[in-house]
Protein backbone atom coordinates (compact mmCIF):
# COMPACT_ATOMS: atom_id res chain seq x y z
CA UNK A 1 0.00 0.00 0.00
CA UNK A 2 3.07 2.55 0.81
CA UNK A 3 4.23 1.54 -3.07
CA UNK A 4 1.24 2.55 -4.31
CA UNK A 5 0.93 5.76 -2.69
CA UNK A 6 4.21 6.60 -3.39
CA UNK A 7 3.82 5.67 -6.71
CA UNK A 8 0.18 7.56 -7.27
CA UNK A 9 2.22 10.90 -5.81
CA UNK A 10 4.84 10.54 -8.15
CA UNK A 11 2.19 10.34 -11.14
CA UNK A 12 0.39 13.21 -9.46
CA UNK A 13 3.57 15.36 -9.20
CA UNK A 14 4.62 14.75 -13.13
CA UNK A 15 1.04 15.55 -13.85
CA UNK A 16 1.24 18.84 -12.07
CA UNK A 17 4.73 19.82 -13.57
CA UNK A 18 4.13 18.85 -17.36
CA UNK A 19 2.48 22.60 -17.37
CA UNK A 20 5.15 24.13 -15.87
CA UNK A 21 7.71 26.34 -18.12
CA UNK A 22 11.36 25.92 -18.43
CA UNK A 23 13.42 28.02 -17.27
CA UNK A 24 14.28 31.19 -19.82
CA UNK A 25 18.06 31.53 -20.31
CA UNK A 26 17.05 35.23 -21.12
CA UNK A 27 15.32 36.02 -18.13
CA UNK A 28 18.78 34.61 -15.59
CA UNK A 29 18.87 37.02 -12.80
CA UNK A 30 22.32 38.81 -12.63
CA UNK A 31 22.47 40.85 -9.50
CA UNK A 32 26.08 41.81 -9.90
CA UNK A 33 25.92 43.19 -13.53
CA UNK A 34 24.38 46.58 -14.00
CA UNK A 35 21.75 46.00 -16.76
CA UNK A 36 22.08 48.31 -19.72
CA UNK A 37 19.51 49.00 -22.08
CA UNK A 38 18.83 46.69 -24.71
CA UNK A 39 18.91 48.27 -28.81
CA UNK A 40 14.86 48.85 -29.55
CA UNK A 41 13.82 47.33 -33.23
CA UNK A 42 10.69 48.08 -34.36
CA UNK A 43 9.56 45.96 -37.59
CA UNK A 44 6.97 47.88 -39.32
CA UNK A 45 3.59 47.69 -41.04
CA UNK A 46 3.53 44.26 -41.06
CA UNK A 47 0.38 41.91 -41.30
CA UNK A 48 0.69 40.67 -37.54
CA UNK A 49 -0.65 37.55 -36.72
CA UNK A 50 -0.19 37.29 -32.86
CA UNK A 51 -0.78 33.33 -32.41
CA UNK A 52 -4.30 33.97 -30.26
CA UNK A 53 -6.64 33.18 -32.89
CA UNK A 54 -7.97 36.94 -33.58
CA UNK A 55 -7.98 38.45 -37.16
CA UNK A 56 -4.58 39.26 -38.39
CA UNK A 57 -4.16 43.29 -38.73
CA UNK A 58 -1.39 45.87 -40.20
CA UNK A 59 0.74 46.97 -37.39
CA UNK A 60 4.14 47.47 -35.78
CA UNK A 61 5.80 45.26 -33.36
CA UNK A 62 8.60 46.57 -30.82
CA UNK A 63 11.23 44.50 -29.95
CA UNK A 64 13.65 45.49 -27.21
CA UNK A 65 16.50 43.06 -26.80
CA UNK A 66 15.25 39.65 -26.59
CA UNK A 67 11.55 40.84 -25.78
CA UNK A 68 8.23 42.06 -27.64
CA UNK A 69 7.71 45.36 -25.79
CA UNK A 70 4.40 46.08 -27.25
CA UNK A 71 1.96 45.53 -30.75
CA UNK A 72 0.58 48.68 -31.83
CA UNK A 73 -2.09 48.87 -34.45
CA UNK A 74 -3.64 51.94 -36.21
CA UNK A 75 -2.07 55.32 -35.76
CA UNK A 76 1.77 54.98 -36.23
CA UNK A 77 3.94 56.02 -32.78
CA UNK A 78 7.17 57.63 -33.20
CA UNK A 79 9.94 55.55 -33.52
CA UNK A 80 13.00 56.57 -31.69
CA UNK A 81 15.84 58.20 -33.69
CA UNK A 82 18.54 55.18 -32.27
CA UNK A 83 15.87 52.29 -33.21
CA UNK A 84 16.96 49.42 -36.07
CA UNK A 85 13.55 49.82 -38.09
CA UNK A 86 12.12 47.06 -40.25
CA UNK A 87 10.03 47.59 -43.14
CA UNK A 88 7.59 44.87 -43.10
CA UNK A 89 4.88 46.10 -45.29
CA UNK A 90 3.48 42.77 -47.95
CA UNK A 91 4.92 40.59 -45.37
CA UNK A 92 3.19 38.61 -42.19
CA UNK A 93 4.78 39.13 -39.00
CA UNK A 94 3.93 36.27 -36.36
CA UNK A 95 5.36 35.37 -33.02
CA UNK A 96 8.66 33.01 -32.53
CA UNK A 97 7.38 28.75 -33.33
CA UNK A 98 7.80 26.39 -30.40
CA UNK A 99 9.44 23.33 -31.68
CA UNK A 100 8.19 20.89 -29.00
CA UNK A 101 10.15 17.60 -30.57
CA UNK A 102 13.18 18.70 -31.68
CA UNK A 103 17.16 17.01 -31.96
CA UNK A 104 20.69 19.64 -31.91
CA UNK A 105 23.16 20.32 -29.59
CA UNK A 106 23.85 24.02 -28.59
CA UNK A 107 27.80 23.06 -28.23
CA UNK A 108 28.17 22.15 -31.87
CA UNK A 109 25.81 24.24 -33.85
CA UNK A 110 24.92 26.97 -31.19
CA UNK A 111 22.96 29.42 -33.81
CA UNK A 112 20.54 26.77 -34.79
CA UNK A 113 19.78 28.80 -38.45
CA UNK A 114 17.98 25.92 -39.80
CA UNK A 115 15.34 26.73 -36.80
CA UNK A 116 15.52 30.31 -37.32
CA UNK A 117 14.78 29.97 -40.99
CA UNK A 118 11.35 27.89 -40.66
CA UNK A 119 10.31 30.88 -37.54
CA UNK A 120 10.91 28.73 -34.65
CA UNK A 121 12.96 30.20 -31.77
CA UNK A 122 12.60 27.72 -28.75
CA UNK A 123 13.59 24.78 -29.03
CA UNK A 124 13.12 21.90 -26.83
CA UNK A 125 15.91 19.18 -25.93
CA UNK A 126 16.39 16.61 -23.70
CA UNK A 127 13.34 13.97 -24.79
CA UNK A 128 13.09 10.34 -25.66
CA UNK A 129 14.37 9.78 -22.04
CA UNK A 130 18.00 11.10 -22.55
CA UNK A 131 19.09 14.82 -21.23
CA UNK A 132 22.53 16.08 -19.90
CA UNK A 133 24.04 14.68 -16.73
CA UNK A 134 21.80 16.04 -13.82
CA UNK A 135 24.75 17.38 -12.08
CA UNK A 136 25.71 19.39 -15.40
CA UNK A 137 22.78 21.36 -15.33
CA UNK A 138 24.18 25.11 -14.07
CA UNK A 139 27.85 24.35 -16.26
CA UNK A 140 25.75 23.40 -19.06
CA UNK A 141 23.83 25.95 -18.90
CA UNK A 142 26.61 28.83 -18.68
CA UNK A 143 28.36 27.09 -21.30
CA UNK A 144 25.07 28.48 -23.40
CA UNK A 145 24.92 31.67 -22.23
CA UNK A 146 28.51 32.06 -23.23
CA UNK A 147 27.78 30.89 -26.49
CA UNK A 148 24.66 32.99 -27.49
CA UNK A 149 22.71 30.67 -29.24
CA UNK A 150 20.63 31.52 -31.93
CA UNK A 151 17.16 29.81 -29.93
CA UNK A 152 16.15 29.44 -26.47
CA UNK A 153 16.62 26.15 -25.10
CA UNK A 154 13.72 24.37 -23.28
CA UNK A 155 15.35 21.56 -21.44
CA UNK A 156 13.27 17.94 -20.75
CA UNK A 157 14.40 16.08 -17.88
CA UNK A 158 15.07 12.64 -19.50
CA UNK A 159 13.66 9.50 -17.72
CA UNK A 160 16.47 7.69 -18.63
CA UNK A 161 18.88 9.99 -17.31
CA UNK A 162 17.18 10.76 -14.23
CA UNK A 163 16.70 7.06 -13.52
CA UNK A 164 21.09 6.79 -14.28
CA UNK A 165 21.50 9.19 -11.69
CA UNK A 166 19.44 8.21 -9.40
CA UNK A 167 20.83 4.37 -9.84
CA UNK A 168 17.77 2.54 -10.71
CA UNK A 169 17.69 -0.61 -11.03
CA UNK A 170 14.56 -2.00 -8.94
CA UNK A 171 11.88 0.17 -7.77
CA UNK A 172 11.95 0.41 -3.97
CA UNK A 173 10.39 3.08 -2.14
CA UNK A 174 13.92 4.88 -1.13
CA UNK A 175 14.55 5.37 -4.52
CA UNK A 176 11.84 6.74 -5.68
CA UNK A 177 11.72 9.23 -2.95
CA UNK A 178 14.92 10.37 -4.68
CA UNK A 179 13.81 10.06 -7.75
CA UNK A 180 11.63 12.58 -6.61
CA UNK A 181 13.51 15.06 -4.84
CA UNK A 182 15.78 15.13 -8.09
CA UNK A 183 13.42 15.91 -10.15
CA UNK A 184 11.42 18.61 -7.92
CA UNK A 185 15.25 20.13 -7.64
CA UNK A 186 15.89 20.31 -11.56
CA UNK A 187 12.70 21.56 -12.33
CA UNK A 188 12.43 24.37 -9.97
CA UNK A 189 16.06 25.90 -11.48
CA UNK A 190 16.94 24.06 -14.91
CA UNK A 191 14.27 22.37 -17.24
CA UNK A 192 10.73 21.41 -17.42
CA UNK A 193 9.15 18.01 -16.78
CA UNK A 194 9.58 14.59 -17.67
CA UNK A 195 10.53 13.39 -21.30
């Protein structure tokens, strides 16, 4: 019976995290670094269709750094004199593709252009039960940073890999306790649920 209930709050903690996000390598707090201001690009007169289902319409869309700042339709604002402007005008303009089954490693091709070139801009890595080393999580993912890919990275926790580290072999109730507790601790900092 203490299997069982292990087991059914295992199943109901996957369940809970499969909606949870990964972690955005764009969004890594860096209290030590001053931030500076990222270089605004505005992409013009565009047919924007924003992914939501609503009628596409002509508009602008303003881009500061890595982030959409804001959609305007209608009545054209004043772009700043320092912006990189766009001109999108016979051309659709549609938010960044989620590839949610996808194969590459950052470390060998790190600007992923053949993603880039079909509109997708995170990618996710780490399914069919194989990810990086648990304890390579934080190295691995400063090794990215450093290397500026060309996508964001969503990172799966693979089943496999989890299981490796945890050293699997028969299900007993110790180890699946810290089967657990690993993969609570990887997806509060470094990926998002099981693969």
């Amino acid at each position: 019976m203490a299997i069982q209930s292990v087991i059914i709050n295992l199943a109901a903690l996957i369940t809970c995290l499969v909606s949870v996000t990964s972690y955005a390598l764009a969004t890594k707090e860096r209290d030590d670094q001053p931030i500076a201001q990222p270089e605004l690009t505005v992409v013009q007169g565009g047919l924007v269709v924003d992914g939501t289902g609503a009628p596409a319409f002509e508009g602008d869309v303003w881009i500061r750094g890595r982030l959409i700042e804001k959609v305007t339709q209608g009545d054209r604002e004043p772009v700043p004199f320092d912006a990189r402007v766009i001109d999108a005008h016979g051309r659709v303009v549609a938010p960044g593709f989620v590839d949610p089954h996808s194969h590459g490693d950052p470390l060998i091709t790190p600007a992923f252009e053949n993603f880039l070139a079909q509109g997708v801009t995170t990618i996710t890595l780490g399914q069919d039960g194989s990810s990086p080393v648990v304890v390579g999580f934080p190295a691995l993912y400063e090794q990215y940073e450093e290397l500026g890919l060309g996508v964001n990275i969503a990172m799966f926790v693979g089943h496999g890999s989890l299981r490796a580290a945890t050293s699997i072999d028969k299900i007993q109730i110790q180890v699946l306790l810290r089967l657990r507790r690993s993969l609570r601790c990887l997806i509060r900092r470094w990926t998002i649920p099981l693969a």
